[in-house]
PDB file of N, CA and C in Angstrom:
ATOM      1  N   UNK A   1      -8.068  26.902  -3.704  1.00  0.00           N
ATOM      2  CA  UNK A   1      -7.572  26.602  -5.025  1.00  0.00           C
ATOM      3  C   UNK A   1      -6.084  26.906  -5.072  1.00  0.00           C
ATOM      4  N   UNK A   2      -5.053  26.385  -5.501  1.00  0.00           N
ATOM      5  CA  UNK A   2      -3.877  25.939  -5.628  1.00  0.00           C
ATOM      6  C   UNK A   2      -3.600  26.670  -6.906  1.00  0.00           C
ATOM      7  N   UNK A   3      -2.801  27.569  -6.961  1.00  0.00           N
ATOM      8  CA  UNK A   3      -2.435  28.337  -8.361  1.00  0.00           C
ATOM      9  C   UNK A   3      -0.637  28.209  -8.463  1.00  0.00           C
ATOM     10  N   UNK A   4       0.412  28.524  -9.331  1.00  0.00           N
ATOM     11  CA  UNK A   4       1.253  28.270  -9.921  1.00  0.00           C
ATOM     12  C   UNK A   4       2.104  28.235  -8.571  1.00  0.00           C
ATOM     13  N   UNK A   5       2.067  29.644  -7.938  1.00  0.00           N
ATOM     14  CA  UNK A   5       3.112  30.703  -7.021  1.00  0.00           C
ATOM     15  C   UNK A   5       2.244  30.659  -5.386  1.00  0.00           C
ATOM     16  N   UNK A   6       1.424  29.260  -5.414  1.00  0.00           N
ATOM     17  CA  UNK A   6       0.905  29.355  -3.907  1.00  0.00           C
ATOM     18  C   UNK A   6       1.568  28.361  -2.880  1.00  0.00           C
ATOM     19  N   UNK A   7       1.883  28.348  -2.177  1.00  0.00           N
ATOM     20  CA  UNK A   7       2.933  27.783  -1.216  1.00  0.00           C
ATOM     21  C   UNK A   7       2.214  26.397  -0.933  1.00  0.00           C
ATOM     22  N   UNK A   8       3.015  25.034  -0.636  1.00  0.00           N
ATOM     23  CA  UNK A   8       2.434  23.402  -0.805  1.00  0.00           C
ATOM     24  C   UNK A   8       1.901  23.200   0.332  1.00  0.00           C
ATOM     25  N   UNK A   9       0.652  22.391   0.022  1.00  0.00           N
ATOM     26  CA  UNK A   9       0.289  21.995   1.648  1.00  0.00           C
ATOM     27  C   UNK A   9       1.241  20.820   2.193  1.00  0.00           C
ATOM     28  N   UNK A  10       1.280  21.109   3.602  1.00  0.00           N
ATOM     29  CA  UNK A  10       1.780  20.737   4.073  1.00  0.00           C
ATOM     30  C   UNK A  10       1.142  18.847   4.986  1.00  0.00           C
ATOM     31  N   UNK A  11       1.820  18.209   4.573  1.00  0.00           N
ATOM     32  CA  UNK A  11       0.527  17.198   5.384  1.00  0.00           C
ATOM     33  C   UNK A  11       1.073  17.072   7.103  1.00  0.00           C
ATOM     34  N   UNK A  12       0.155  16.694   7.507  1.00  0.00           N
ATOM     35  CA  UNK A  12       0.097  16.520   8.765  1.00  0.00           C
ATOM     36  C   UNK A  12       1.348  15.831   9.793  1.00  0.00           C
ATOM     37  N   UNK A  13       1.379  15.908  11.327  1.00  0.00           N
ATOM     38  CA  UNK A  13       2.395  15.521  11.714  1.00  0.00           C
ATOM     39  C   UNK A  13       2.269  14.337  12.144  1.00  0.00           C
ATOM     40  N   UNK A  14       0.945  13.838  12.043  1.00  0.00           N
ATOM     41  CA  UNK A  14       0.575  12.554  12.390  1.00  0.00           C
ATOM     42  C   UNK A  14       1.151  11.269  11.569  1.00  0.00           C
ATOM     43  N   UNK A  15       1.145  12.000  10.059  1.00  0.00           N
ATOM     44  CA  UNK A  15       1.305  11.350   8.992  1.00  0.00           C
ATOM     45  C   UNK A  15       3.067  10.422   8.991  1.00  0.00           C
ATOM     46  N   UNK A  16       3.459  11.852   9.121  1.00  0.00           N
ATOM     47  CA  UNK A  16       5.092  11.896   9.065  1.00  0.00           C
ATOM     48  C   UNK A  16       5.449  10.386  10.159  1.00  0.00           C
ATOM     49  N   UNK A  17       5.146  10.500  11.436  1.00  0.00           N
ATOM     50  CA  UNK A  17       5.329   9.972  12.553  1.00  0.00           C
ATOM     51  C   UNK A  17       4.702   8.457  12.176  1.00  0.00           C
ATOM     52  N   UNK A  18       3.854   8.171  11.255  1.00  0.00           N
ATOM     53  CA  UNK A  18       3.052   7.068  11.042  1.00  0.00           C
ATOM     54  C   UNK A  18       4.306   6.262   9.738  1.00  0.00           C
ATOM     55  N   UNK A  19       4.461   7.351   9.055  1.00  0.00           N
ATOM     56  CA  UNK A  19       5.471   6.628   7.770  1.00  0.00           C
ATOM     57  C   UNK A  19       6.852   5.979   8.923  1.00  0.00           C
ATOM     58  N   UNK A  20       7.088   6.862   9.358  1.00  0.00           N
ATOM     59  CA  UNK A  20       8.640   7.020  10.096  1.00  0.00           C
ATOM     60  C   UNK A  20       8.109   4.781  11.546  1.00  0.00           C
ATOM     61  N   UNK A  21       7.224   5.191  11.555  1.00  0.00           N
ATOM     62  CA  UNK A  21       6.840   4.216  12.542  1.00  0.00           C
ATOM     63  C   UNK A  21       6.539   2.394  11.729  1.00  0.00           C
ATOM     64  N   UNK A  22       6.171   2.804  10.729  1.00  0.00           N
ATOM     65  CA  UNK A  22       5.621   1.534   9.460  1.00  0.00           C
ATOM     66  C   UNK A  22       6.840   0.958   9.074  1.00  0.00           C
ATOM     67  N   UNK A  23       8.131   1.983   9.042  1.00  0.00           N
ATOM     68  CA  UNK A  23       9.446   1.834   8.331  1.00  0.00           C
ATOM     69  C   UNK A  23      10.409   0.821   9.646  1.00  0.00           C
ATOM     70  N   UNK A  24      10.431   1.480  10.731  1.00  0.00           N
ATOM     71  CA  UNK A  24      10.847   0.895  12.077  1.00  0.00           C
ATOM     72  C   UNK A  24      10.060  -0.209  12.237  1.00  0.00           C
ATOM     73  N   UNK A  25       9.011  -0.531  11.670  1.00  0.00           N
ATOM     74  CA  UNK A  25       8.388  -2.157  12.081  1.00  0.00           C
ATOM     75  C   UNK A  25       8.803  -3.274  11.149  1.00  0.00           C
ATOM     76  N   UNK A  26       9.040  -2.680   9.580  1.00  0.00           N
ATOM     77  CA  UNK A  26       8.985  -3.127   8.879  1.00  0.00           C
ATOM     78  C   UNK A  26      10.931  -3.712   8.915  1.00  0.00           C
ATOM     79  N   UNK A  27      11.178  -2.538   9.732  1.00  0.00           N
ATOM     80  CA  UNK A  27      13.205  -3.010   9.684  1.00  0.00           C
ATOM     81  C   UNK A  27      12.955  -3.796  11.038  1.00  0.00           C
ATOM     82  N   UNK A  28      12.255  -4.109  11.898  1.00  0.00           N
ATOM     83  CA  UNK A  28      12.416  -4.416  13.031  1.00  0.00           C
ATOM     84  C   UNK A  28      12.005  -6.159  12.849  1.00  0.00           C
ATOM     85  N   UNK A  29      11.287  -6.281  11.904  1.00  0.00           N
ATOM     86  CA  UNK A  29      10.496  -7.400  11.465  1.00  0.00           C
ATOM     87  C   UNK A  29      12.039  -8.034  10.550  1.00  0.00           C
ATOM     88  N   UNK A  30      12.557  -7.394   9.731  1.00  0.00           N
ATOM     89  CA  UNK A  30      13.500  -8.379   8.870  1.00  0.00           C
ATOM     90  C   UNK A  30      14.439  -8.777   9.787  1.00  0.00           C
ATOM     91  N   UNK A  31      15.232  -7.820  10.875  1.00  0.00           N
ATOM     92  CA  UNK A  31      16.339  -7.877  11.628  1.00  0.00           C
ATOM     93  C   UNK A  31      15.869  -9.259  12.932  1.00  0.00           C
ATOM     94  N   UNK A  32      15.176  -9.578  12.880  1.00  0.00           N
ATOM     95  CA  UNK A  32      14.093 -10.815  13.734  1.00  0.00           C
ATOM     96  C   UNK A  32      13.848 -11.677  13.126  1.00  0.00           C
ATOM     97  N   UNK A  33      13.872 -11.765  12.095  1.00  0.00           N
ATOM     98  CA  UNK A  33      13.945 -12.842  11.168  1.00  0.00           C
ATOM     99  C   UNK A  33      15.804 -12.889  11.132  1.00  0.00           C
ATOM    100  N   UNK A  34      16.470 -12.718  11.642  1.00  0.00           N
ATOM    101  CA  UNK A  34      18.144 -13.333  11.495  1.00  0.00           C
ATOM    102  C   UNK A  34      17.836 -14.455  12.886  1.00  0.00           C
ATOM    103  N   UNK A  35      17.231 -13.852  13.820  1.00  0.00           N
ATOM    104  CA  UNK A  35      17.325 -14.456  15.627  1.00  0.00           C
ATOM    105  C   UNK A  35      15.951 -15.380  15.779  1.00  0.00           C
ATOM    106  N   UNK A  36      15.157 -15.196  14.872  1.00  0.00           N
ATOM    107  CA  UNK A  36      14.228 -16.189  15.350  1.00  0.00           C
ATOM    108  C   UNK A  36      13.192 -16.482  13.870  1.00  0.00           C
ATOM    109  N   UNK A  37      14.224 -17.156  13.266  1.00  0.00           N
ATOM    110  CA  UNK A  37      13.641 -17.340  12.050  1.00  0.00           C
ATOM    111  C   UNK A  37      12.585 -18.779  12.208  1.00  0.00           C
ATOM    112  N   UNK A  38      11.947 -19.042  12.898  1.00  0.00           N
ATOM    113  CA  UNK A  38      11.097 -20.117  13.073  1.00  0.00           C
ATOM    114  C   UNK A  38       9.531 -19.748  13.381  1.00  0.00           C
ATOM    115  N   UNK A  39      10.200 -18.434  14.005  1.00  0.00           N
ATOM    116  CA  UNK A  39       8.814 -17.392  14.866  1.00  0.00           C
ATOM    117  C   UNK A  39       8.236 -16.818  13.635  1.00  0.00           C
ATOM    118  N   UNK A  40       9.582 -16.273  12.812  1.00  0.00           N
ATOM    119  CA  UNK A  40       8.769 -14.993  11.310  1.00  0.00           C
ATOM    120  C   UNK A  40       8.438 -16.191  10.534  1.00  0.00           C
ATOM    121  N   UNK A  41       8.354 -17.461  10.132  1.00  0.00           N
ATOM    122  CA  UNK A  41       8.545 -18.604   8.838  1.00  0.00           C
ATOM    123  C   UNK A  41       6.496 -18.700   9.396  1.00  0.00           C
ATOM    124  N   UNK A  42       6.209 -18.696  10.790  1.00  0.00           N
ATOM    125  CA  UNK A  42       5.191 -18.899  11.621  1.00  0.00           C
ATOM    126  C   UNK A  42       4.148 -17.719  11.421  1.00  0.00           C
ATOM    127  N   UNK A  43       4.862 -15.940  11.562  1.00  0.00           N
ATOM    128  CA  UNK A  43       3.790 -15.183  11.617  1.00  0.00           C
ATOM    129  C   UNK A  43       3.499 -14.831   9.782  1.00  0.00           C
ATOM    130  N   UNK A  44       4.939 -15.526   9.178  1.00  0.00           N
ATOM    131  CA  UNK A  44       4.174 -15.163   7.590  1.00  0.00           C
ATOM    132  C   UNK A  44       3.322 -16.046   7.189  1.00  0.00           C
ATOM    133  N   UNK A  45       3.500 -17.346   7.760  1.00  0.00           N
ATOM    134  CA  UNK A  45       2.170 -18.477   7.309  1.00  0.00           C
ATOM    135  C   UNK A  45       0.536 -18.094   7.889  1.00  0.00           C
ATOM    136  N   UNK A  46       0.696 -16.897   8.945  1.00  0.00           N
ATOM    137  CA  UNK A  46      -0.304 -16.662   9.584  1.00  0.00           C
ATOM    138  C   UNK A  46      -0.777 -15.599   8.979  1.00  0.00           C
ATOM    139  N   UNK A  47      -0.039 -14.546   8.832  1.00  0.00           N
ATOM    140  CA  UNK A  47      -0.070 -13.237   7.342  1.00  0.00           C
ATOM    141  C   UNK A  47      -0.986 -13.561   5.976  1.00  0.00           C
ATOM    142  N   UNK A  48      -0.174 -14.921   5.236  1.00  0.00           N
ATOM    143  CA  UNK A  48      -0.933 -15.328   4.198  1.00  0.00           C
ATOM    144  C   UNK A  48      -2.213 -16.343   4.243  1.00  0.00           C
ATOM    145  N   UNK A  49      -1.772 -16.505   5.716  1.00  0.00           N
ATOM    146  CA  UNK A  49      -3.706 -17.566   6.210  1.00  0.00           C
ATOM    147  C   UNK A  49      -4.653 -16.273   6.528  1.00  0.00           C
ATOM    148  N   UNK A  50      -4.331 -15.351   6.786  1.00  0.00           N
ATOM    149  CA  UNK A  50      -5.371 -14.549   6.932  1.00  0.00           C
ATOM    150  C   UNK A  50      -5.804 -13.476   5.805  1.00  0.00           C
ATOM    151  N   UNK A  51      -5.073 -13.605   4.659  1.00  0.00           N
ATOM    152  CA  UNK A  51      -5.128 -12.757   3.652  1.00  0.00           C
ATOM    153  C   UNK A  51      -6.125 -13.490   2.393  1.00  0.00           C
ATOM    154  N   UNK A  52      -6.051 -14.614   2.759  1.00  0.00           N
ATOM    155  CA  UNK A  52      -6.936 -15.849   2.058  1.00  0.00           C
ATOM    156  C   UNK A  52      -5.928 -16.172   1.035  1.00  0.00           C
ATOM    157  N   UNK A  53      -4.487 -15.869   0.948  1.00  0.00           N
ATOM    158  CA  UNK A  53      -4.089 -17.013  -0.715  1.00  0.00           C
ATOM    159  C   UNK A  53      -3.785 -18.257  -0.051  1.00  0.00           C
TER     160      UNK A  53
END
């Protein structure tokens, strides 16, 4: 139990390393879309074919 003056949990290091990794795909994905904008126009039509809209 968590009271006013008890110190925060801390989350995991897995977590940290997972945000930090989602962020690097997600910048790695726009900066690829400048050099091969035919390839990303391709994996987003494939993104929203598999998402069903």
């Amino acid at each position: 139990m968590r009271t006013l003056f008890s110190t925060p949990v801390r989350k995991p290091r897995w977590q940290g390393f997972a945000v930090v990794l989602v962020c690097g795909l997600v910048l790695a994905l726009t900066f690829m879309a400048y050099f091969a904008p035919d390839l990303m126009v391709a994996l987003t039509n494939t993104v929203w074919a598999l998402c069903g809209f």
